[in-house]
Protein backbone atom coordinates (compact mmCIF):
# COMPACT_ATOMS: atom_id res chain seq x y z
CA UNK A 1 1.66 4.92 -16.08
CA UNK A 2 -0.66 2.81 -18.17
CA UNK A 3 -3.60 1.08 -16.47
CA UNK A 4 -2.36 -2.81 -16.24
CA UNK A 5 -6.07 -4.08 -18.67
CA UNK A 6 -5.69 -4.02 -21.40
CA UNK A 7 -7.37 -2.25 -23.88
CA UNK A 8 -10.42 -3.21 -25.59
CA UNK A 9 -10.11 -4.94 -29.24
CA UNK A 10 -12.44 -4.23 -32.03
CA UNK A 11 -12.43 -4.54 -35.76
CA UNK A 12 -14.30 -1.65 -37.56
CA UNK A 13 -15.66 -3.39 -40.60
CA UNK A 14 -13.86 -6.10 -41.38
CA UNK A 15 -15.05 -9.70 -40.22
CA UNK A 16 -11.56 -10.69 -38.66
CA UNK A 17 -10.41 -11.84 -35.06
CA UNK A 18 -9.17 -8.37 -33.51
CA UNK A 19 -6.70 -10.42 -31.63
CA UNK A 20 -5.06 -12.43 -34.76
CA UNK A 21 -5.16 -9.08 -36.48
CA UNK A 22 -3.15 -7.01 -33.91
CA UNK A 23 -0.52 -9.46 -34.21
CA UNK A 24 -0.54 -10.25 -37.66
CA UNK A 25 -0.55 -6.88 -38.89
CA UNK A 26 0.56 -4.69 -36.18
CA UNK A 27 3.17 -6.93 -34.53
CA UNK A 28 1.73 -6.97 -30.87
CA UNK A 29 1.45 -9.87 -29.32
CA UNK A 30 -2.00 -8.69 -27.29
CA UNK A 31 -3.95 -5.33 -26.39
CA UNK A 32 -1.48 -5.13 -23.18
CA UNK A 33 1.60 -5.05 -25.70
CA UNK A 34 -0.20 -2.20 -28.25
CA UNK A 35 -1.03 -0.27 -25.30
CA UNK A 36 2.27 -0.07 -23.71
CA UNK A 37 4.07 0.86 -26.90
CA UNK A 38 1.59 3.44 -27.46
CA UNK A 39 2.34 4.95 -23.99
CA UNK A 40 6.19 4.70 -24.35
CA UNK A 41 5.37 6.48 -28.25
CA UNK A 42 3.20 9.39 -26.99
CA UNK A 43 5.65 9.98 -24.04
CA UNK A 44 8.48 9.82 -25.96
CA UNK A 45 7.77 12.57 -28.80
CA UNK A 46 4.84 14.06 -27.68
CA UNK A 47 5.53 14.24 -23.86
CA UNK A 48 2.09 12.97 -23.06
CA UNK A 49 2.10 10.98 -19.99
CA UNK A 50 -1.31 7.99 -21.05
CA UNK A 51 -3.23 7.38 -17.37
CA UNK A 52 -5.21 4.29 -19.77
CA UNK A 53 -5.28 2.35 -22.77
CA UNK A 54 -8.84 2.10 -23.42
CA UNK A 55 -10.01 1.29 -27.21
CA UNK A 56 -8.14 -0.09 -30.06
CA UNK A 57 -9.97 0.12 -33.68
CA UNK A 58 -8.45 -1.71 -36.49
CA UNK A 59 -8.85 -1.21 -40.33
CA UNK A 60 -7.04 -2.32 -43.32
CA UNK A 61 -3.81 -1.07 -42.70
CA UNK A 62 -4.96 1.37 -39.65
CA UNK A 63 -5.28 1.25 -36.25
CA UNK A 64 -7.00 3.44 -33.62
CA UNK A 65 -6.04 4.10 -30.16
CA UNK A 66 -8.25 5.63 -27.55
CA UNK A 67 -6.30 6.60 -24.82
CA UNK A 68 -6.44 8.74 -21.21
CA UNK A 69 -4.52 11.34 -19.97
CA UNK A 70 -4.28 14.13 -17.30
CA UNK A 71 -5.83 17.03 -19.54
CA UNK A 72 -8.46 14.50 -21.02
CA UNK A 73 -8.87 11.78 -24.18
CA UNK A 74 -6.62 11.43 -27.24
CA UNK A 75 -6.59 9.52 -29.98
CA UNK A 76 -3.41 7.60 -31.57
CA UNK A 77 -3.77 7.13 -35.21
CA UNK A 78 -1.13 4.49 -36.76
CA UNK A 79 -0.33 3.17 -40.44
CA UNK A 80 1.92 0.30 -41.43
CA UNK A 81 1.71 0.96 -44.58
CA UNK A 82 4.14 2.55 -46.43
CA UNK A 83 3.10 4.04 -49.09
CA UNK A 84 0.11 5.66 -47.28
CA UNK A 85 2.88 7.61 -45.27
CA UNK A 86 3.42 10.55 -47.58
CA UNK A 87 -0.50 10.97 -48.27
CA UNK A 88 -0.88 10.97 -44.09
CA UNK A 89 1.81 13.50 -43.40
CA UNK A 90 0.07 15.72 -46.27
CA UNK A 91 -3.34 15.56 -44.99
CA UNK A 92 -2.20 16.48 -41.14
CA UNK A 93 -0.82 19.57 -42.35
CA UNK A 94 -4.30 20.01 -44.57
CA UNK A 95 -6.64 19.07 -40.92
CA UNK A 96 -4.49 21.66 -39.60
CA UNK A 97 -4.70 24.35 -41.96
CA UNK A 98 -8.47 24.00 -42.28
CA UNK A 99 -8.59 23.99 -38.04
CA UNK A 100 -6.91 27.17 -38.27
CA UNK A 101 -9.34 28.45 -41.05
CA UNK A 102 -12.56 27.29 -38.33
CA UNK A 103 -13.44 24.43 -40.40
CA UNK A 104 -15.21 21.71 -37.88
CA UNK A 105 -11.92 18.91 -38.14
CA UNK A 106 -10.12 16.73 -36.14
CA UNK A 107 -6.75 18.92 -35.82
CA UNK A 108 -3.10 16.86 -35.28
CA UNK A 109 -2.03 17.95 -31.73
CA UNK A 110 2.07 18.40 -32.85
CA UNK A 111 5.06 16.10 -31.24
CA UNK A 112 7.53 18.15 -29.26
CA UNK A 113 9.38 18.45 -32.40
CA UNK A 114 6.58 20.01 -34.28
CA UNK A 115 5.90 17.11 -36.73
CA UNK A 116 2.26 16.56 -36.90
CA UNK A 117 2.73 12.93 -38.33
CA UNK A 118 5.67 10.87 -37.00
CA UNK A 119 7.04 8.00 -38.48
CA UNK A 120 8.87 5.54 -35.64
CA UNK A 121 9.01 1.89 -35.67
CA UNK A 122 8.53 1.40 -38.89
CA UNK A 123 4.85 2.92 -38.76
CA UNK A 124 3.69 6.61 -39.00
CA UNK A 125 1.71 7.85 -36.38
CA UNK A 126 -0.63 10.94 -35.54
CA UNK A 127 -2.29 12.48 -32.63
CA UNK A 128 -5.52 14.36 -32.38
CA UNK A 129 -7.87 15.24 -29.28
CA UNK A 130 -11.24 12.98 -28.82
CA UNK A 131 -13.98 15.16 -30.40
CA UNK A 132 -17.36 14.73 -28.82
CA UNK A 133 -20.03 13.53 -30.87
CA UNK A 134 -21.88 10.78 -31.98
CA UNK A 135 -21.76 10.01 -35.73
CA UNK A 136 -24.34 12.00 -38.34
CA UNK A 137 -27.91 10.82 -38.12
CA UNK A 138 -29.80 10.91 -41.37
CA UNK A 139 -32.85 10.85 -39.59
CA UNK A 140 -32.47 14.17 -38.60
CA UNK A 141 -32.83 16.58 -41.42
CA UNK A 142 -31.46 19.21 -39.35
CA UNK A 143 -28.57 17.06 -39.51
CA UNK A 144 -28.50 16.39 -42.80
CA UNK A 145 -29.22 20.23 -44.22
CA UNK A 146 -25.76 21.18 -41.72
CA UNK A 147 -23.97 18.60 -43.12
CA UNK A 148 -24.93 20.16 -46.94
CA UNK A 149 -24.09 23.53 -45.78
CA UNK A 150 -20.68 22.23 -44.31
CA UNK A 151 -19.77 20.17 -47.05
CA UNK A 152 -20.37 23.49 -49.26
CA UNK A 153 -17.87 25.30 -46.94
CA UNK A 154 -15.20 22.47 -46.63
CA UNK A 155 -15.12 22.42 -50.77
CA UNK A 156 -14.40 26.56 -50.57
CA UNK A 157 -11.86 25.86 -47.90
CA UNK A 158 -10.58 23.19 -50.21
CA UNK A 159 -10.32 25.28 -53.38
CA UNK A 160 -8.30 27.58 -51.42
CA UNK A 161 -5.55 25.26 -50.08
CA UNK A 162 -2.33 26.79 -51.07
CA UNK A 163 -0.84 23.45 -50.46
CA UNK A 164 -3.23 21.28 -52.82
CA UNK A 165 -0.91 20.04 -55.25
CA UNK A 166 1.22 18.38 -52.81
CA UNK A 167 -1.22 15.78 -51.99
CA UNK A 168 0.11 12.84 -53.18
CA UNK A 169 -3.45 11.90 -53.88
CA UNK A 170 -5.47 8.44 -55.82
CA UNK A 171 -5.06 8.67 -59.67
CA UNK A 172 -8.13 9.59 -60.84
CA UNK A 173 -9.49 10.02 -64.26
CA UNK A 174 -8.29 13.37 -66.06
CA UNK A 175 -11.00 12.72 -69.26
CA UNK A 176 -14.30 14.80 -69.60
CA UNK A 177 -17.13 13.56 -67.48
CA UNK A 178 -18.95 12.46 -70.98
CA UNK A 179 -16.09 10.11 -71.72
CA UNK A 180 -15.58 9.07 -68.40
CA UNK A 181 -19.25 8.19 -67.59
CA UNK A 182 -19.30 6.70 -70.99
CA UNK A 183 -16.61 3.96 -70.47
CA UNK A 184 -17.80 3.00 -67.28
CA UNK A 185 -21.55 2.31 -68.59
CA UNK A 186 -19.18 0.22 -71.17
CA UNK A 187 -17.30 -1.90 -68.27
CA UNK A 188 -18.77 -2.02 -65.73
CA UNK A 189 -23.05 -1.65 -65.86
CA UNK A 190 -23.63 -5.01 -67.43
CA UNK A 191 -25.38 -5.90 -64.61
CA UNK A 192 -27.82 -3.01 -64.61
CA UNK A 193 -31.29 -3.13 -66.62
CA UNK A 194 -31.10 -1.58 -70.20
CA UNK A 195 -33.49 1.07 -69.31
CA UNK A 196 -31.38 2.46 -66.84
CA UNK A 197 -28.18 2.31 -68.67
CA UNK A 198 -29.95 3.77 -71.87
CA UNK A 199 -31.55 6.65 -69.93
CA UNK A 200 -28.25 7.15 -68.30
CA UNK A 201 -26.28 6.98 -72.15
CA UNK A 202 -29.03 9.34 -73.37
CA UNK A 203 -28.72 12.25 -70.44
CA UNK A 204 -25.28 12.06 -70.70
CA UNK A 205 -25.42 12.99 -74.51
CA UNK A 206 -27.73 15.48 -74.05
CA UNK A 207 -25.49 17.36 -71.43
CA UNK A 208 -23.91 20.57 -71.31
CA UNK A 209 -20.09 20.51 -72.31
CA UNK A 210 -17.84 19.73 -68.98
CA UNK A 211 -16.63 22.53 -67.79
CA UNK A 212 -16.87 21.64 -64.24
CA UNK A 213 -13.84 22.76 -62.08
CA UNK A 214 -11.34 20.12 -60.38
CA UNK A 215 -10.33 20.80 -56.81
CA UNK A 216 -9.14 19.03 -54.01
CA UNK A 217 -11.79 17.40 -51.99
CA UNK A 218 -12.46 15.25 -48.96
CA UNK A 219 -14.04 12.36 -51.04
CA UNK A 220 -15.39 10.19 -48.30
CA UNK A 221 -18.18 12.72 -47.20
CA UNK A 222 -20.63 10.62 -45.20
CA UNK A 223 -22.26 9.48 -41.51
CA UNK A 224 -18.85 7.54 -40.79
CA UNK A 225 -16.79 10.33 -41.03
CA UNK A 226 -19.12 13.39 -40.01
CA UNK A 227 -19.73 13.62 -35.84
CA UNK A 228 -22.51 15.77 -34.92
CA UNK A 229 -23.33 17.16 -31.74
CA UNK A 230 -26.17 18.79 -30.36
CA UNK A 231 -27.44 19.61 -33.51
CA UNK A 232 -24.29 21.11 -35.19
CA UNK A 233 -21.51 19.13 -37.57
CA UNK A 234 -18.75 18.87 -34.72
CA UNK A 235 -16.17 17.15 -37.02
CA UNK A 236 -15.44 16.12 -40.51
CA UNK A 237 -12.73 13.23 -40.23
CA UNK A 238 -10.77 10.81 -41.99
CA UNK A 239 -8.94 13.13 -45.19
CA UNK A 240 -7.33 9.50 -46.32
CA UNK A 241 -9.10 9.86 -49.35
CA UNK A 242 -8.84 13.16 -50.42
CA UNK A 243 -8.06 13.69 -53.80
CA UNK A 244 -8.69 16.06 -56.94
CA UNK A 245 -12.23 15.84 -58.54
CA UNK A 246 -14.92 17.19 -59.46
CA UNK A 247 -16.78 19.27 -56.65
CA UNK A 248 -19.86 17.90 -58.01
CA UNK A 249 -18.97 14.25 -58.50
CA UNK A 250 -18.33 14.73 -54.81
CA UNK A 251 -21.44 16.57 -53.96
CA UNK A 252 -23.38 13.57 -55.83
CA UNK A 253 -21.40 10.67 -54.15
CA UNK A 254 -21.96 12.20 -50.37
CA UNK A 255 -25.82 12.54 -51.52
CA UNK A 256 -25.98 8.94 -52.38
CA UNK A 257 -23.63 7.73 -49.75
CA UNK A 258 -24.41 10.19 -47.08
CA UNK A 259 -26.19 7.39 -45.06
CA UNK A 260 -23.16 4.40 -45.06
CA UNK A 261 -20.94 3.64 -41.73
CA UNK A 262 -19.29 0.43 -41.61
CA UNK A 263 -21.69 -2.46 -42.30
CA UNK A 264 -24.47 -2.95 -44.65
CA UNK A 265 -24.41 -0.63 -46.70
CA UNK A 266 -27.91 1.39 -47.62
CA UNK A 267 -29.25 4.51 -49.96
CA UNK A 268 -30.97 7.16 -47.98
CA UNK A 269 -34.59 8.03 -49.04
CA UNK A 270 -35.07 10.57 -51.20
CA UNK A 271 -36.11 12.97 -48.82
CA UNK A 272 -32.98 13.09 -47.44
CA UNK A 273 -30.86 13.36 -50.60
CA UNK A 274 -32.68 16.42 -50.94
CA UNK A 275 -32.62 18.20 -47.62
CA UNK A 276 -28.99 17.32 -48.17
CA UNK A 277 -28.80 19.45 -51.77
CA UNK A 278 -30.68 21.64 -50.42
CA UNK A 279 -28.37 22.61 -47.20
CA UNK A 280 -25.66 22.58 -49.70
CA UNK A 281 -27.20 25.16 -51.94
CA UNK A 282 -28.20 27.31 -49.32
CA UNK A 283 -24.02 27.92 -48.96
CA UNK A 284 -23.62 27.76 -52.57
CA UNK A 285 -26.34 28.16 -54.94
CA UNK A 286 -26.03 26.21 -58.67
CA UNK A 287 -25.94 27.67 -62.11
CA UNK A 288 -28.01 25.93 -64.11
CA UNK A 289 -25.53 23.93 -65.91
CA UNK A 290 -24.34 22.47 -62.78
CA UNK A 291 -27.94 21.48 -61.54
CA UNK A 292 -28.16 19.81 -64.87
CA UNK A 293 -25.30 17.58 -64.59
CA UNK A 294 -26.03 17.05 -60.76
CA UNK A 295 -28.97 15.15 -61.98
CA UNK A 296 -27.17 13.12 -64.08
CA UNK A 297 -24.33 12.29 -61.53
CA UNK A 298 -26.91 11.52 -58.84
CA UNK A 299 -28.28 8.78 -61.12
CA UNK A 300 -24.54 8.20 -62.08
CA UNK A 301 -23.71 7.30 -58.36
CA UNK A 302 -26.59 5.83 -57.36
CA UNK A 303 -26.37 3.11 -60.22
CA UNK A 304 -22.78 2.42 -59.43
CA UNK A 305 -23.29 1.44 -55.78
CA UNK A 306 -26.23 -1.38 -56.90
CA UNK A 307 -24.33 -4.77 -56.60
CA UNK A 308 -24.53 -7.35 -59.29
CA UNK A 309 -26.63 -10.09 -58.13
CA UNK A 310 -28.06 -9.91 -54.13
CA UNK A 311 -29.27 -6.54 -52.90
CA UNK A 312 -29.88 -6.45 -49.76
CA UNK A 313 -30.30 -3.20 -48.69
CA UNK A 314 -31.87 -1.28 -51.75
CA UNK A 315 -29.49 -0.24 -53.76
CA UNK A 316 -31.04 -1.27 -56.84
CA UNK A 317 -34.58 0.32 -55.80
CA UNK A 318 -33.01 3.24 -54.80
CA UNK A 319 -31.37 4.13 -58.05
CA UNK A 320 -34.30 2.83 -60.32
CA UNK A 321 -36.71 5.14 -58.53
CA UNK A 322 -34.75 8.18 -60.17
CA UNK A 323 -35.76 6.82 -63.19
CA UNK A 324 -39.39 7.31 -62.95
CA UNK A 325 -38.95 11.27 -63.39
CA UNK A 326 -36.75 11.12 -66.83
């Protein structure tokens, strides 16, 4: 039986009352509610008997449930949003495969039925065991190299996915990188100094022709989704943005990105990009062709994160200082 207190209520990045959002978008009147229905859910197809309601994370159209049991913590993953159903019940059997292929994830424990995501009450739900960890530190290189190497594993796992085309993934771009890079320096860099979007134009030019290979990839490769612990990469989590890209675009965006969790936004230092690459490379070493255009979507990435007008935690700086070098 559930604990009668109710569970803790937190928002994980957005600046909304937990308690208006719970019922607003989830349909429980309070934490008690969520907690019992939870219970009742887990029992019901997964034959999990919850000693506590503990935690309940909300996002967009996610929510988060920590909860006890007899053979230790789980964690009750829900969506109420439709169309994000067929992407979620995709990327459990993905977590799964790559668990089974000794990739560091978050595997879906599977309902007595053997569904790994279940869709009841007009929401679809997934369980997974409470991985211990703490999330990646980019203060530790250590840290930082593992996560390169792992990242460089996870893409080979990745390429290998017999299952890859049934991702009902984000539409993404099909057209060369050139053209692609192009039209976004034409729509959406105004902001940016001329230098940088010249230097940017004139790299891009100069580049080798794309032939970089499209895979499926995690896509959201940074400290909020990687948990370390003691000194290894413990998970990668959160596949809700997998999609088909290039492995590099990826490998530039988690360089850039590597740092972010849920509030303000930063770059990392330099330093740390590189320790990054370099852990990366170690796994899987660069032709030269692909180190050239890693350069160029480095600076890519980092120039699309700098906002237009305030920037408050570097962005712009960051970016601009890759400049100096070209």
């Amino acid at each position: 039986m559930v604990e009668s207190h109710a569970p803790v209520l937190e928002m994980l990045w957005e600046a909304q009352d937990p308690h208006h959002t719970l019922d607003g978008r989830f349909g429980f009147s309070d934490g008690q509610a969520a907690g019992r229905w939870v219970a009742d859910t887990l029992d019901k197809h997964w034959g999990v008997r919850i000693d506590s309601s503990e935690r309940i994370v909300m996002s967009g159209g996610n929510a988060l449930a920590w909860v006890g049991t007899p053979s230790g913590r789980l964690l009750a993953k829900w969506s109420v949003v439709p169309e994000r159903f067929p992407h979620l019940a995709e990327t459990a059997r993905l977590t799964s495969w790559l668990h089974g292929r000794g990739l560091p994830v978050s595997a879906p424990v599977p309902a007595r039925d053997g569904r790994l995501q279940v869709e009841v009450d007009r929401v679809s739900i997934g369980v997974q065991r409470e991985i211990v960890g703490d999330l990646l530190d980019t203060a530790d290189l250590d840290q930082v190299r593992a996560a390169g190497v792992v990242l460089a594993r996870l893409q080979a796992a990745l390429a290998a996915y017999p299952d890859a085309d049934q991702i009902p993934a984000p539409v993404v771009p099909a057209k060369p990188l050139k053209a692609w890079i192009g039209d976004w320096l034409d729509s959406c860099a105004d902001h940016l100094p001329v230098a940088a979007r010249d230097t940017l134009r004139r790299l891009v030019a100069s580049a080798p022709p794309d032939r970089l290979p499209r895979q499926l990839v995690h896509f959201d490769f940074r400290s909020a989704n990687i948990l370390c612990n003691r000194g290894e990469i413990a998970a990668i989590i959160d596949f809700e943005e997998a999609r088909h890209e290039h492995r590099l675009v990826e490998l530039a965006r988690a360089a850039v990105l590597l740092g972010t969790r849920y509030h303000n936004w930063g770059p990392v230092p330099a330093e740390v990009r590189a320790e990054f690459l370099t852990g990366y490379e170690s796994e899987r070493p660069l032709s030269p062709a692909e180190a050239g255009w890693l350069d160029i979507l480095l600076l890519w990435q980092g120039l699309a994160m700098v906002p237009p007008g305030d920037d408050p935690t570097g962005w712009g700086p960051s970016a601009l200082s890759q400049l100096t070098s070209r």
